[in-house]
C-alpha atoms as a PDB file:
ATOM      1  CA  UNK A   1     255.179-104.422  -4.813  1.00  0.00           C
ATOM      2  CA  UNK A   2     254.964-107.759  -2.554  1.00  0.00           C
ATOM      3  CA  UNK A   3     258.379-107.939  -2.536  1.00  0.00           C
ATOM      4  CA  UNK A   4     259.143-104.530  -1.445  1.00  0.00           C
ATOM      5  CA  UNK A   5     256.614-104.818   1.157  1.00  0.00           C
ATOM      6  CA  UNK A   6     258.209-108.390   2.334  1.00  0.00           C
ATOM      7  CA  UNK A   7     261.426-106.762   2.157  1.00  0.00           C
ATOM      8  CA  UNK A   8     260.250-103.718   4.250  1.00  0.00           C
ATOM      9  CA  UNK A   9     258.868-105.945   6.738  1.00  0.00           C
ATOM     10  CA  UNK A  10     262.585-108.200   7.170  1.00  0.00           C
ATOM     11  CA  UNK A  11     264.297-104.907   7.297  1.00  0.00           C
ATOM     12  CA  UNK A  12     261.970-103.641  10.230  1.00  0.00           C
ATOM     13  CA  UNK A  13     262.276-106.710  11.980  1.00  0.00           C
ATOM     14  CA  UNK A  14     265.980-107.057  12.147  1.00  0.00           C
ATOM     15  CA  UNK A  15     266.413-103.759  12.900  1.00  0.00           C
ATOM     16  CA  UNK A  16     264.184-104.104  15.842  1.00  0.00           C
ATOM     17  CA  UNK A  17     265.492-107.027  17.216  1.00  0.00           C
ATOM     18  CA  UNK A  18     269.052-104.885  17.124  1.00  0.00           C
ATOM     19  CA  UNK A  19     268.024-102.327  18.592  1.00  0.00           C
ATOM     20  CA  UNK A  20     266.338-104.193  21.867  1.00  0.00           C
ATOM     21  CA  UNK A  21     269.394-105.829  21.687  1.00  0.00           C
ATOM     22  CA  UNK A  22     271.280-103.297  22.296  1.00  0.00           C
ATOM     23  CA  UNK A  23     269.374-101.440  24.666  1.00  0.00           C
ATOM     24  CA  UNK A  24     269.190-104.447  26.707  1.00  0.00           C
ATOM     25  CA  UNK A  25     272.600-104.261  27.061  1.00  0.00           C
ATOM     26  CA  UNK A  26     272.748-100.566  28.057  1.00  0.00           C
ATOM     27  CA  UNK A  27     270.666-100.321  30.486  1.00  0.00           C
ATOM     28  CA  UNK A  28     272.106 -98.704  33.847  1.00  0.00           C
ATOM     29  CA  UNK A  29     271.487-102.253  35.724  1.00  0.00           C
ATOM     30  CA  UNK A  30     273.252-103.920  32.958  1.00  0.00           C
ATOM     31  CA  UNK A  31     276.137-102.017  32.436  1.00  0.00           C
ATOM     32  CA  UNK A  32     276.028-102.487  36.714  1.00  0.00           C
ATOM     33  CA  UNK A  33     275.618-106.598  35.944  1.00  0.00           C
ATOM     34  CA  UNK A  34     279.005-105.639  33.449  1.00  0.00           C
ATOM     35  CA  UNK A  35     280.881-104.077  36.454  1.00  0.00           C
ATOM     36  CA  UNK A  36     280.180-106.897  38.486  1.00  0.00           C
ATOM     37  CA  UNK A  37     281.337-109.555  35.822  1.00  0.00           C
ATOM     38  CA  UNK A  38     284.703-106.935  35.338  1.00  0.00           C
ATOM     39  CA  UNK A  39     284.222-105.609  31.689  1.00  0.00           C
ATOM     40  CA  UNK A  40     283.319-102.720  30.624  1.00  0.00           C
ATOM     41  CA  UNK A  41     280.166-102.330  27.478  1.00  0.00           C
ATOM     42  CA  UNK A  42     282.792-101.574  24.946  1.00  0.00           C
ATOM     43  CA  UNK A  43     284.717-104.675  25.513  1.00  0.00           C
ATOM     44  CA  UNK A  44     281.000-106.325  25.329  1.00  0.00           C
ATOM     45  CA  UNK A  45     280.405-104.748  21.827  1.00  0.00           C
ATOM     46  CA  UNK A  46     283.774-105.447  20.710  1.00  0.00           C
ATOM     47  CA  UNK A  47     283.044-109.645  21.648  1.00  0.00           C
ATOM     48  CA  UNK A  48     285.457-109.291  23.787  1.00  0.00           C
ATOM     49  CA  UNK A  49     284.045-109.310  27.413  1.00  0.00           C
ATOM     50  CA  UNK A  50     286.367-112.120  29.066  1.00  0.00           C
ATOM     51  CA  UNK A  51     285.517-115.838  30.027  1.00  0.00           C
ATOM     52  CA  UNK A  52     282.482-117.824  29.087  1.00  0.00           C
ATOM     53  CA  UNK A  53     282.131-117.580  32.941  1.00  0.00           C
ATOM     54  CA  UNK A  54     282.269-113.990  32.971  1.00  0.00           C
ATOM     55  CA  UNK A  55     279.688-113.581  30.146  1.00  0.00           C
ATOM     56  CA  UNK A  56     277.800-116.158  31.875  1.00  0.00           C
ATOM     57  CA  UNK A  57     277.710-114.218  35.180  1.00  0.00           C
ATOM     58  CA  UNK A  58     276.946-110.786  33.653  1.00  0.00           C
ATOM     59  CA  UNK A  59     273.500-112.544  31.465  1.00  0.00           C
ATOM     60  CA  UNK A  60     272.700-114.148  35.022  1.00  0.00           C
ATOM     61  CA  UNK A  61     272.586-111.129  36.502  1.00  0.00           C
ATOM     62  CA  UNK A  62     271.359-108.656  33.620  1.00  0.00           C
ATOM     63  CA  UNK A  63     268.097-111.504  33.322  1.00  0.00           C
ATOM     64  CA  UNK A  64     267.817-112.191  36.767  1.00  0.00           C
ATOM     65  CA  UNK A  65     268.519-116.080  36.364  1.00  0.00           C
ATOM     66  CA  UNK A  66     270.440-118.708  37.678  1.00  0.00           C
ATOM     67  CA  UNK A  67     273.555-119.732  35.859  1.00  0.00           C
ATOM     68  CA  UNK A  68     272.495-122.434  34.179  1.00  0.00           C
ATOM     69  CA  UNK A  69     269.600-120.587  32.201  1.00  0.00           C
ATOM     70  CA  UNK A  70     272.271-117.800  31.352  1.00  0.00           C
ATOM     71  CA  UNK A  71     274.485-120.741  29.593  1.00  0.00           C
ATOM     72  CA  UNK A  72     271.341-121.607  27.773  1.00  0.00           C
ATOM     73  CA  UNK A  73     270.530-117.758  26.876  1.00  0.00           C
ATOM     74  CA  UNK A  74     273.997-116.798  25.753  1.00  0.00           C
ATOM     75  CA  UNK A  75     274.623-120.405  23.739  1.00  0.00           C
ATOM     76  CA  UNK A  76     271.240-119.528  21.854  1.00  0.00           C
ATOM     77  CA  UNK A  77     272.104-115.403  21.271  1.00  0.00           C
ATOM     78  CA  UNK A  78     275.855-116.399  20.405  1.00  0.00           C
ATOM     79  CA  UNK A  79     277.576-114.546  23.031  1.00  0.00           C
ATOM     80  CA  UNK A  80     279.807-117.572  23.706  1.00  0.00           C
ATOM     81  CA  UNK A  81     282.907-117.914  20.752  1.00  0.00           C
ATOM     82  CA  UNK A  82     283.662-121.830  22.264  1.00  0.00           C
ATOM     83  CA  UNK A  83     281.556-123.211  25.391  1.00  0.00           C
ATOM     84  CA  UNK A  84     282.892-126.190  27.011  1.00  0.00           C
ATOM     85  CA  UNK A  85     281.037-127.307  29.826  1.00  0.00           C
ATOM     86  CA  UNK A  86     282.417-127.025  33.131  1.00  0.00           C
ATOM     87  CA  UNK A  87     283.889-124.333  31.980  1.00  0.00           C
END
């Protein structure tokens, strides 16, 4: 029974986490932030939304923060295949 319950509770979690995830991402200012960053939420989905730059831009505007805390945001969330500073 503990282990169902523990198991219940993981399941839950993740799945929440997902799904603010992705409604973060869906929102009508972020798929706006998208536009503005030039791709489109499917190409987002797919991991395949451009440049680090780009993805960089579109967190920056989607969280309202500068650059530098999007870098941080998308390095910790994975949204970044390679990042190479300066890049």
């Amino acid at each position: 029974m503990k282990k169902l319950l523990i198991g219940a509770c993981l399941f839950l979690a993740f799945t929440t986490d997902a799904a603010l995830a992705q409604g973060k991402n869906s929102t009508p200012h972020a798929l706006d932030c998208m536009a503005k960053a030039g791709f489109t939420r499917d190409m987002w989905v797919a991991k395949r939304a451009g440049t680090n730059a780009q993805v960089a831009q579109y967190i920056a505007c989607r969280d309202g923060v500068s650059v530098t805390q999007a870098k941080k945001t998308g390095k910790k969330d994975g949204n970044f295949d390679t990042w190479t500073p300066g890049k």
